[in-house]
C-alpha atoms as a PDB file:
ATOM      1  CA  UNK A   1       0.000   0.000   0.000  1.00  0.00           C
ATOM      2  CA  UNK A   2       1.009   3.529  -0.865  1.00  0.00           C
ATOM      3  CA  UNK A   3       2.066   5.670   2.501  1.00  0.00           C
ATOM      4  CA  UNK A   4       0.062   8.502   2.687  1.00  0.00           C
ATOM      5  CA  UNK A   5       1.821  11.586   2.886  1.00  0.00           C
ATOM      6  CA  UNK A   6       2.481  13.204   6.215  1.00  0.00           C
ATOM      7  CA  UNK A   7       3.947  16.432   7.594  1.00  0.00           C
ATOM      8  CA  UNK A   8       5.288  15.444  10.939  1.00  0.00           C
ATOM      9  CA  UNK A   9       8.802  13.974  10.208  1.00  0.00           C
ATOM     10  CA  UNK A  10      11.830  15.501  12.327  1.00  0.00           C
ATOM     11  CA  UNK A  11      14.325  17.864  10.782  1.00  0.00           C
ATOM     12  CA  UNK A  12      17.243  18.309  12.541  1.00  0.00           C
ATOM     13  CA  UNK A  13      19.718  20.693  11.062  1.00  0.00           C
ATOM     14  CA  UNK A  14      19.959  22.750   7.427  1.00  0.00           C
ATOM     15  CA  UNK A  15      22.873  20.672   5.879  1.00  0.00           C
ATOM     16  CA  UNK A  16      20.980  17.326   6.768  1.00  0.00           C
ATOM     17  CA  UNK A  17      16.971  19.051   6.407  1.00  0.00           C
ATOM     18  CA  UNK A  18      15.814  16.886   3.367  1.00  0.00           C
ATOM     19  CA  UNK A  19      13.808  19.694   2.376  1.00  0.00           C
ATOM     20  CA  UNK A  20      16.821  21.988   1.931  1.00  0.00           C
ATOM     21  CA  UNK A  21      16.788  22.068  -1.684  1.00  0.00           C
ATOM     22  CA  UNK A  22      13.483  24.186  -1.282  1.00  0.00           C
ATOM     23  CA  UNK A  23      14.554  27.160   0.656  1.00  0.00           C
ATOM     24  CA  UNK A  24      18.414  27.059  -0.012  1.00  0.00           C
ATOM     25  CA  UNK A  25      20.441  27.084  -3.336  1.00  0.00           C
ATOM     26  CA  UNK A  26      21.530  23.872  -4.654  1.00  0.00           C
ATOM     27  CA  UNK A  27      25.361  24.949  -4.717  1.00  0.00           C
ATOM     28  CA  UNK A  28      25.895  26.655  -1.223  1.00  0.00           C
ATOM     29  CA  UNK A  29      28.698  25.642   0.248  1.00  0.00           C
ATOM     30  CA  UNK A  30      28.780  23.572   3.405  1.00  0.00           C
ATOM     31  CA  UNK A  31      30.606  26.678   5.279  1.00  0.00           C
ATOM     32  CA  UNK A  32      28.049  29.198   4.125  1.00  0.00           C
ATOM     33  CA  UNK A  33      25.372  26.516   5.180  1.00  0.00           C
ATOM     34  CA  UNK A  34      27.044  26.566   8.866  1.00  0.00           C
ATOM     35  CA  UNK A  35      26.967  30.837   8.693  1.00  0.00           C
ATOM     36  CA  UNK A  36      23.281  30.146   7.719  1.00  0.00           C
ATOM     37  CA  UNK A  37      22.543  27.765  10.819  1.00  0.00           C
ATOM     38  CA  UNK A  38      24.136  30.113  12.684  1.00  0.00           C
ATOM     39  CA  UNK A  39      21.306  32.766  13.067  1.00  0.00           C
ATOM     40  CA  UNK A  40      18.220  30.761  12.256  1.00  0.00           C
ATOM     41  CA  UNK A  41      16.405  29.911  15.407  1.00  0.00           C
ATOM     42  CA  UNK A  42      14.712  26.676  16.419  1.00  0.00           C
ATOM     43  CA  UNK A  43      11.781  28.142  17.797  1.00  0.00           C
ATOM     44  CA  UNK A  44       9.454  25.671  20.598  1.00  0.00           C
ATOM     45  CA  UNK A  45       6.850  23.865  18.522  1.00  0.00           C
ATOM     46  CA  UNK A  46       3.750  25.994  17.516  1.00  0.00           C
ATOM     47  CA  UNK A  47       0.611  23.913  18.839  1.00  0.00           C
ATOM     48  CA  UNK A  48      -2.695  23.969  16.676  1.00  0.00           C
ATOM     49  CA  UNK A  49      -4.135  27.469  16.744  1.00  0.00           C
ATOM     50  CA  UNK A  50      -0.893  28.938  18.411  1.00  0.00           C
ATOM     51  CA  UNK A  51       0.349  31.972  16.144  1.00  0.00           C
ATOM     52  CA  UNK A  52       3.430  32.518  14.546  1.00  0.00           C
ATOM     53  CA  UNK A  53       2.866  36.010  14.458  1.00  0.00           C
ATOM     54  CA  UNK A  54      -0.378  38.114  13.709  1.00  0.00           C
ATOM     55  CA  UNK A  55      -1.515  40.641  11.475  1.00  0.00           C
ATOM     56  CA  UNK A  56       0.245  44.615  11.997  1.00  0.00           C
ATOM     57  CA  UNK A  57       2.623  43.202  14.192  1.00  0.00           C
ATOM     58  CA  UNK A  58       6.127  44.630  13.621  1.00  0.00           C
ATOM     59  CA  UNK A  59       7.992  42.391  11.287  1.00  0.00           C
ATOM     60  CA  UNK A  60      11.751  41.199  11.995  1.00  0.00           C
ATOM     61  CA  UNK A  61      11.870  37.861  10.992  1.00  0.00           C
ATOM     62  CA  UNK A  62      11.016  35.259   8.182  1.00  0.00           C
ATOM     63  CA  UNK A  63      10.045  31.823   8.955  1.00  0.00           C
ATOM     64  CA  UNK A  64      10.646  28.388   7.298  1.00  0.00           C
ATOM     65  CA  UNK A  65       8.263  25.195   7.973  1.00  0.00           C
ATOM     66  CA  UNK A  66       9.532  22.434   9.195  1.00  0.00           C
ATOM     67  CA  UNK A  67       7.026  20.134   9.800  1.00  0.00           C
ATOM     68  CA  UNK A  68       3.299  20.662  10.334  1.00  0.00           C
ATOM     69  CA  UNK A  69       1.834  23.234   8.183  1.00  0.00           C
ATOM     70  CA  UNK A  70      -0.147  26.712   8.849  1.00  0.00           C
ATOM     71  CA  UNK A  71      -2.210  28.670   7.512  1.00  0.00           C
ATOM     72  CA  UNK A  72      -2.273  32.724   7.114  1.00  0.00           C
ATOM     73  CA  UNK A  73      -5.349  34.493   7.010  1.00  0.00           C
ATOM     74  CA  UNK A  74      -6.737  38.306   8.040  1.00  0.00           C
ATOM     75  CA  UNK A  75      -9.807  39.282   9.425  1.00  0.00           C
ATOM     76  CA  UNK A  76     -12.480  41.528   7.520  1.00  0.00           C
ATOM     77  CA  UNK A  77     -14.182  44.425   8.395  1.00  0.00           C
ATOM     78  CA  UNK A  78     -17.043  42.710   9.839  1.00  0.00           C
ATOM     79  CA  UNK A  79     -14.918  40.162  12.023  1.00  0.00           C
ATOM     80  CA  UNK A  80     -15.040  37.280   9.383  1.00  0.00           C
ATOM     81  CA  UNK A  81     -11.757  35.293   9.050  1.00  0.00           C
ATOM     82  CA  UNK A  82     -10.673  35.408   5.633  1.00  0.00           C
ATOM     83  CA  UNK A  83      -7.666  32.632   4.612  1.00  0.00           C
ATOM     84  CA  UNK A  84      -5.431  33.120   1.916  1.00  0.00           C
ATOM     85  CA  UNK A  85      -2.902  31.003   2.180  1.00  0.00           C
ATOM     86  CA  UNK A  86      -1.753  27.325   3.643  1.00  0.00           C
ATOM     87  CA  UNK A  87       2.165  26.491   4.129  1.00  0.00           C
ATOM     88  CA  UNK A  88       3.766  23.332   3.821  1.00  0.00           C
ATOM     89  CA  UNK A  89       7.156  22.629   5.286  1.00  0.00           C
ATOM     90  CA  UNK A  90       9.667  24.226   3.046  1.00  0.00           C
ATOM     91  CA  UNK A  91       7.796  26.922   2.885  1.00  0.00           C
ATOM     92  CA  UNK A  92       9.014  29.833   3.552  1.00  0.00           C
ATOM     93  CA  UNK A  93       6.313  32.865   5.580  1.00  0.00           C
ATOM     94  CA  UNK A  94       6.511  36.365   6.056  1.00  0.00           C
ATOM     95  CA  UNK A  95       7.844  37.767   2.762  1.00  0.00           C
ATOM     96  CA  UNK A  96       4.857  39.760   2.236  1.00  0.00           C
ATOM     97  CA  UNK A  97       6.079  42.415   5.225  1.00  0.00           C
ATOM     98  CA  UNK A  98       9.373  42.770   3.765  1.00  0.00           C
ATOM     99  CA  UNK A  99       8.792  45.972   1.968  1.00  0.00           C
ATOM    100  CA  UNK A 100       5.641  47.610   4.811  1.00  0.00           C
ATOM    101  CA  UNK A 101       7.784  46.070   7.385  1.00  0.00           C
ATOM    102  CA  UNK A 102       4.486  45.146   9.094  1.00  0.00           C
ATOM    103  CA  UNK A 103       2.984  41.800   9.093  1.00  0.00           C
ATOM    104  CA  UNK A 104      -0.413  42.210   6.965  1.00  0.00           C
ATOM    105  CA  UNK A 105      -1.942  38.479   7.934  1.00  0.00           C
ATOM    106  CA  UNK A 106      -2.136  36.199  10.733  1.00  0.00           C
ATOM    107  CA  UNK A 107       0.031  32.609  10.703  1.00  0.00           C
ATOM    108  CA  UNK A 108      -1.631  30.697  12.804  1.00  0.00           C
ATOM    109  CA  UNK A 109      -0.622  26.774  12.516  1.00  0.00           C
ATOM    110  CA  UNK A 110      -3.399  24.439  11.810  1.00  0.00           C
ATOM    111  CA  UNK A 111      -1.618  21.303  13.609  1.00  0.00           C
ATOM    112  CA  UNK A 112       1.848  21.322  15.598  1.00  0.00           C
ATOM    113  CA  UNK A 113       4.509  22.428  13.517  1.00  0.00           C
ATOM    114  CA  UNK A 114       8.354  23.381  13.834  1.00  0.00           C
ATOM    115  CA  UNK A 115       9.449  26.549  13.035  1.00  0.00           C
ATOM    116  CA  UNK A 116      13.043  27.969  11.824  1.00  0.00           C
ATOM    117  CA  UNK A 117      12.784  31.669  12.418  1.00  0.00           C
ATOM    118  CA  UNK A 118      14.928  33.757  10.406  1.00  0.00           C
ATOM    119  CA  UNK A 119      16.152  37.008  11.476  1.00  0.00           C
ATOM    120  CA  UNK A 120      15.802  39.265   8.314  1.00  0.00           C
ATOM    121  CA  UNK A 121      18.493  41.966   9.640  1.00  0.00           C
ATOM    122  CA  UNK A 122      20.565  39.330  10.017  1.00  0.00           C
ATOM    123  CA  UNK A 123      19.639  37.577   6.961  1.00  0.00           C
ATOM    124  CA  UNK A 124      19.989  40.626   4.940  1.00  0.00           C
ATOM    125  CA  UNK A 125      23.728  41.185   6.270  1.00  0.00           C
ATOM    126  CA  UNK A 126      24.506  37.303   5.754  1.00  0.00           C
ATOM    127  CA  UNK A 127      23.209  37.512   2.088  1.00  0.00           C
ATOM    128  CA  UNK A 128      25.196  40.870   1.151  1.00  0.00           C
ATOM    129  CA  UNK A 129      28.627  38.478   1.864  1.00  0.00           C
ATOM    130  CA  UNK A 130      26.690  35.593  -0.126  1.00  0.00           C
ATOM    131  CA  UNK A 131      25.946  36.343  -3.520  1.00  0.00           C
ATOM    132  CA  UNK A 132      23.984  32.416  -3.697  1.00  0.00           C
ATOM    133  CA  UNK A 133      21.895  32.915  -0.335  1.00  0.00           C
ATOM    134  CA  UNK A 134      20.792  36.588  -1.641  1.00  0.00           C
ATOM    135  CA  UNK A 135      20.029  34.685  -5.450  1.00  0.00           C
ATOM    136  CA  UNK A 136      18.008  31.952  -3.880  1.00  0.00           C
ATOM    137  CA  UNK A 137      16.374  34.551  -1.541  1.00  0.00           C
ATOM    138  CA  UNK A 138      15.177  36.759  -4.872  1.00  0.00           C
ATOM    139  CA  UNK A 139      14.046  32.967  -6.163  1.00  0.00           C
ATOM    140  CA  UNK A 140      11.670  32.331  -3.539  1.00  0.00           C
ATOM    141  CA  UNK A 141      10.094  35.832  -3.117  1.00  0.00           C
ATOM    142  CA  UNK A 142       9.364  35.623  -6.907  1.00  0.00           C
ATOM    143  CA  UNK A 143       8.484  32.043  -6.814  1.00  0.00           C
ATOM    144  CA  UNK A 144       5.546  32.582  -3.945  1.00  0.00           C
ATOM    145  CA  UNK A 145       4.569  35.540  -6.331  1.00  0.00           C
ATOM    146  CA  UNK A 146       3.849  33.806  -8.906  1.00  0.00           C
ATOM    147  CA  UNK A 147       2.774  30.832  -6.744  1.00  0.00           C
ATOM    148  CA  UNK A 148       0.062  33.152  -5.375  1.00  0.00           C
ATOM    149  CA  UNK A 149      -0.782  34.207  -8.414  1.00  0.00           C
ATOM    150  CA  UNK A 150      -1.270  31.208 -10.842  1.00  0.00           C
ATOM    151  CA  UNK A 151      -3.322  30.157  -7.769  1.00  0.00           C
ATOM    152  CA  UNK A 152      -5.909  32.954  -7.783  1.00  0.00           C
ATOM    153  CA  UNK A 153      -6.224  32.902 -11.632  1.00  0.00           C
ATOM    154  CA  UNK A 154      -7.223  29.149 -11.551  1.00  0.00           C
ATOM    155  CA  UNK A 155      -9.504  29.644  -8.832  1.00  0.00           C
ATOM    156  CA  UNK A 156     -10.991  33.158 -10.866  1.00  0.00           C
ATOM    157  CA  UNK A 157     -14.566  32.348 -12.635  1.00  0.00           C
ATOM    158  CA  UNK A 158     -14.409  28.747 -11.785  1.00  0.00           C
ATOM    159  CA  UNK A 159     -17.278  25.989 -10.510  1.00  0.00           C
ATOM    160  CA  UNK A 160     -17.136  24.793  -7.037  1.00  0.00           C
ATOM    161  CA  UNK A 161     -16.178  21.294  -8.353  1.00  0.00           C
ATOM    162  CA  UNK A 162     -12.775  23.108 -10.232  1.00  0.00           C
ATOM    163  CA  UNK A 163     -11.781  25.312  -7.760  1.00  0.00           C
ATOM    164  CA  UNK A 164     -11.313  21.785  -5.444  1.00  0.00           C
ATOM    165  CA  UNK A 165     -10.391  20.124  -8.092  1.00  0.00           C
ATOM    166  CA  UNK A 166      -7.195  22.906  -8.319  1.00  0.00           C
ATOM    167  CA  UNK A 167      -6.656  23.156  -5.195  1.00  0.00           C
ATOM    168  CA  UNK A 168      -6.288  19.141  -4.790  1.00  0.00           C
ATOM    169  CA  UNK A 169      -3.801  19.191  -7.399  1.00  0.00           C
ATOM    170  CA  UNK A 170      -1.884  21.898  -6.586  1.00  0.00           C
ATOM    171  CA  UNK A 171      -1.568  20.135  -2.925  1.00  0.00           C
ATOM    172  CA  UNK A 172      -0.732  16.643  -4.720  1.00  0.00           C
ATOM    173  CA  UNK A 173       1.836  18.432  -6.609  1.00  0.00           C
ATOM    174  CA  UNK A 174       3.329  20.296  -3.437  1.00  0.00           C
ATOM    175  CA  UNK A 175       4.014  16.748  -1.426  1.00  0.00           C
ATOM    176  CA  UNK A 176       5.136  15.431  -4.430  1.00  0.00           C
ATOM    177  CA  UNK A 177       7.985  18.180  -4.271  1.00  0.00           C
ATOM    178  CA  UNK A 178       8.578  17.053  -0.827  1.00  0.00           C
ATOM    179  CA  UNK A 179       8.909  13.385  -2.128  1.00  0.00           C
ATOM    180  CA  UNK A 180       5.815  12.155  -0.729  1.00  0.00           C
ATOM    181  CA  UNK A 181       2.909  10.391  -2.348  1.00  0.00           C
ATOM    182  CA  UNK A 182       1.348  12.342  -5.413  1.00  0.00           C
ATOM    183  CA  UNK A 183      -1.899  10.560  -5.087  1.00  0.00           C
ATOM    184  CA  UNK A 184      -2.629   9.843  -1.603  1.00  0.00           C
ATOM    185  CA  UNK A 185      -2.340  12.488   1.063  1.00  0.00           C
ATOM    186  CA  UNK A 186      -3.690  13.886   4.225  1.00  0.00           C
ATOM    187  CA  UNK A 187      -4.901  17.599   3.770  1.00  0.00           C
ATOM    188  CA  UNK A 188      -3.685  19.404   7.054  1.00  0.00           C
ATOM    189  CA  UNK A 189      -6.664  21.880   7.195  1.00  0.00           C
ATOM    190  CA  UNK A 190     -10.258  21.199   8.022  1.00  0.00           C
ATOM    191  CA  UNK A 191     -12.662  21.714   5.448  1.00  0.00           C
ATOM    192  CA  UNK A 192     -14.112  24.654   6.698  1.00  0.00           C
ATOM    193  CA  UNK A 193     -10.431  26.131   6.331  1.00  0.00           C
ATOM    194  CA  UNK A 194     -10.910  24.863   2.967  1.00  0.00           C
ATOM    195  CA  UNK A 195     -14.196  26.156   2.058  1.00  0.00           C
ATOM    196  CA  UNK A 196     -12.896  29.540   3.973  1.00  0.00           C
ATOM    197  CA  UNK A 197      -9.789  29.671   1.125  1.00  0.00           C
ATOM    198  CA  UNK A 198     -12.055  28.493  -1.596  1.00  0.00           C
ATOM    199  CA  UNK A 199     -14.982  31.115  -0.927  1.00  0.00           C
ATOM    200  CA  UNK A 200     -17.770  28.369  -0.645  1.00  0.00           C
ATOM    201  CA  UNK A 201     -19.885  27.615   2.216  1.00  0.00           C
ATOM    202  CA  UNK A 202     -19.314  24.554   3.989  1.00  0.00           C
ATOM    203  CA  UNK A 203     -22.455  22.662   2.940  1.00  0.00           C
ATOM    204  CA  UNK A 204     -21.324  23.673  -0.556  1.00  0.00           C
ATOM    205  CA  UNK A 205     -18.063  22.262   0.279  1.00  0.00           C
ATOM    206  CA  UNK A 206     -19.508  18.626   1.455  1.00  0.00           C
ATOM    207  CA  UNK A 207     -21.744  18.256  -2.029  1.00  0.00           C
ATOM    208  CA  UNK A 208     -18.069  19.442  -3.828  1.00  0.00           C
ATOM    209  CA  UNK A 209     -16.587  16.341  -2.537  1.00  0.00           C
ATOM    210  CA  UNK A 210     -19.107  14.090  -2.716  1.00  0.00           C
ATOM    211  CA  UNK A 211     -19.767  14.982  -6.165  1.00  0.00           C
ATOM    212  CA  UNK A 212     -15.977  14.568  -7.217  1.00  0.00           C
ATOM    213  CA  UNK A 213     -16.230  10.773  -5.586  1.00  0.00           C
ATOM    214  CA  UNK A 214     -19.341   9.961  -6.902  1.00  0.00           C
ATOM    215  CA  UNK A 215     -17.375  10.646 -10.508  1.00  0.00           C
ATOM    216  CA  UNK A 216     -14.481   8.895  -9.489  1.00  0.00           C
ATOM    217  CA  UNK A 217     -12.103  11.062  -9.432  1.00  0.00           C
ATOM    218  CA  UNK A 218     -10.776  10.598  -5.903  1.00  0.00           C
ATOM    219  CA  UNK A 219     -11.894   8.799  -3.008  1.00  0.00           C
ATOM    220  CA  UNK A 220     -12.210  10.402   0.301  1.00  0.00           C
ATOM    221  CA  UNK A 221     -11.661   9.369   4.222  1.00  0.00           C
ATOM    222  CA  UNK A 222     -12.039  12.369   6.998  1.00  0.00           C
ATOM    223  CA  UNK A 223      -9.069  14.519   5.979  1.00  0.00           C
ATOM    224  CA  UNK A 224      -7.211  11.935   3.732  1.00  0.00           C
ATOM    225  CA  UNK A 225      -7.739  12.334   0.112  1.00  0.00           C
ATOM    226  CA  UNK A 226      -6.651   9.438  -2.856  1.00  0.00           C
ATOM    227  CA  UNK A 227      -6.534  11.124  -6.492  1.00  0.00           C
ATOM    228  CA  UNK A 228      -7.799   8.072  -8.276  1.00  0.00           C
ATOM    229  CA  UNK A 229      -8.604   9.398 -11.663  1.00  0.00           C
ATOM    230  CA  UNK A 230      -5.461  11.983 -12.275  1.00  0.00           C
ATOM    231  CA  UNK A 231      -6.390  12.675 -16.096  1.00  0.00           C
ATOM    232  CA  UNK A 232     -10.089  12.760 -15.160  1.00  0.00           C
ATOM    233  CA  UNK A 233      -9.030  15.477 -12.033  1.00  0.00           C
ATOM    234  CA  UNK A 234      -6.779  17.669 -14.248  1.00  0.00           C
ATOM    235  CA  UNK A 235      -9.192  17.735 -17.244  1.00  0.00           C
ATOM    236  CA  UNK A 236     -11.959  19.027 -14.839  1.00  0.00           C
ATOM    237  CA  UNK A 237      -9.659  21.844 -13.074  1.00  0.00           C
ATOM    238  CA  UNK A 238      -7.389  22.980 -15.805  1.00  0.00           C
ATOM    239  CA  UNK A 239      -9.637  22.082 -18.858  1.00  0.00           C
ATOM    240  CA  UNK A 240      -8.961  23.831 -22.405  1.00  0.00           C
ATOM    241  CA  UNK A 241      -5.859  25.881 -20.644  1.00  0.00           C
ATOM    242  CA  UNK A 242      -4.280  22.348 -20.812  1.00  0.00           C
ATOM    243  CA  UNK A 243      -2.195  20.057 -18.372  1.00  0.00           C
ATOM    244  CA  UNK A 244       0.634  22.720 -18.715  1.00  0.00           C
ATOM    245  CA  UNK A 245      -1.248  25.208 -16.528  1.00  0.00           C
ATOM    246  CA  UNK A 246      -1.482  22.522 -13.277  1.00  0.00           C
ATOM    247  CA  UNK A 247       2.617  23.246 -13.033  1.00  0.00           C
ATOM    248  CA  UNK A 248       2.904  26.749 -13.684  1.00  0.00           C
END
C-alpha cells in the first residue's frame, strides 16, 4: 500500500533538512550553510491554533516550515476570518512584510509544527557576503509571487467542483515536491479552512466532494484524500488551458 503523505517527520539541522533544496540554493557551500545555521532559530513547537505572528505586528523575521503546516489568514471588516494562504514545510512565511515592514496576515498553525525563524536583519547582512543565499532569496520571493498568483487565476470564474479540483492538485503536486505520495495524502486543514480559502460555504463544500467521488475522481476518508482518476481530475480543473497550466 502507498504511505500517505504526512507532515510530521523531524528535521534536525539545514545541511541534513531533506527539504533543503526548497529554501536554499543547490550549490551553497557547506561553510556558508554553517553561517546560515548560525542565526536561524529553532523556535518551541507551535501547537494547533498557536500563532506565529499576527496581522500589523512589527515584522523582523522570516520563517521556514519544518514540519506541520499553517495557515495565514486576516480578518475583515465585519470580524469574518478570511484565509489566503496554507504552508507546507519548506515553505518559507513572512515575505509579504518585507517591503511595509508590518505583518499584513495572521500565521496561525493548523496542527503542531516546527518553526526555523529567520532574522531578516541578520539575513539581509549574511546575504550581502553571499551572492547564492541573496540569489536563492530573490528565487523564492518571486516564486511565492507567482505561486500566489497562478493560484488565484485558476480559482478566478471557476465551478465549485474546479476550484477543489485545483486546489487538490496543486496540494498533490506540493508533497510530491517534498517526495511524498502524489496521489494519496492527508490535507492538514479542516474543510471549513478549505471552504474559507475556496470562498464556498461549507455545505457547498460537502456536495463538492461528494460529487468529485461519486465521478471517481478521488476517493475520500475524513481529511485523507486518494486522487484516483489523475487525467479525469486535471481535465476538470485545468480544462482547455491544458495540463501545462497545473505546473505553472
Amino acid at each position: 500500500m502507498t504511505r500517505i503523505a504526512t507532515l510530521s517527520e523531524s528535521r534536525d539541522s539545514c545541511h541534513n533538512c531533506r527539504l533543503r533544496t526548497l529554501c536554499l540554493p543547490d550549490n551553497l557551500p557547506k561553510e556558508d550553510i554553517g553561517k546560515l545555521e548560525g542565526i536561524v532559530q529553532r523556535r518551541k513547537p507551535v501547537s494547533r491554533g498557536g500563532y506565529l505572528f499576527q496581522a500589523g505586528q512589527r515584522f523582523n523575521s522570516i520563517y521556514a516550515v519544518r514540519t506541520g503546516a499553517v495557515k495565514t489568514s486576516t480578518l475583515m471588516a465585519n470580524g469574518d476570518e478570511h484565509i489566503s494562504g496554507f504552508h507546507l514545510p519548506g515553505e518559507v512565511i513572512g515575505l509579504d512584510a518585507i517591503v511595509s515592514r508590518d505583518h499584513p496576515s495572521s500565521a496561525i498553525a493548523l496542527e503542531t509544527a516546527s518553526i526555523c525563524e529567520i532574522p531578516y536583519a541578520e539575513l539581509e547582512t549574511l546575504s550581502e557576503r553571499t551572492p547564492a543565499l541573496q540569489h536563492r532569496l530573490m528565487r523564492i520571493m518571486s516564486r511565492e509571487l507567482l505561486a500566489e498568483q497562478s493560484t488565484n487565476h485558476l480559482l478566478s470564474r471557476r465551478s465549485a467542483e474546479q476550484r477543489l479540483a485545483v486546489v487538490l492538485l496543486k496540494f498533490s503536486e506540493r508533497f510530491a515536491d517534498r517526495g511524498l505520495s502524489a496521489l494519496r495524502f492527508r490535507l492538514p486543514m479542516s474543510r471549513l479552512d478549505l471552504g474559507n480559502y475556496l470562498g464556498l460555504v461549507p455545505e457547498t463544500m460537502s456536495r463538492t466532494f461528494r460529487r468529485l467521488e461519486e465521478q471517481g475522481l478521488v476517493s475520500i476518508a475524513g481529511k485523507e484524500i486518494e486522487i484516483v482518476d489523475s487525467g479525469a481530475m486535471k481535465a476538470l480543473a485545468f480544462g482547455a488551458e491544458g495540463s501545462q497550466t497545473a505546473r505553472t
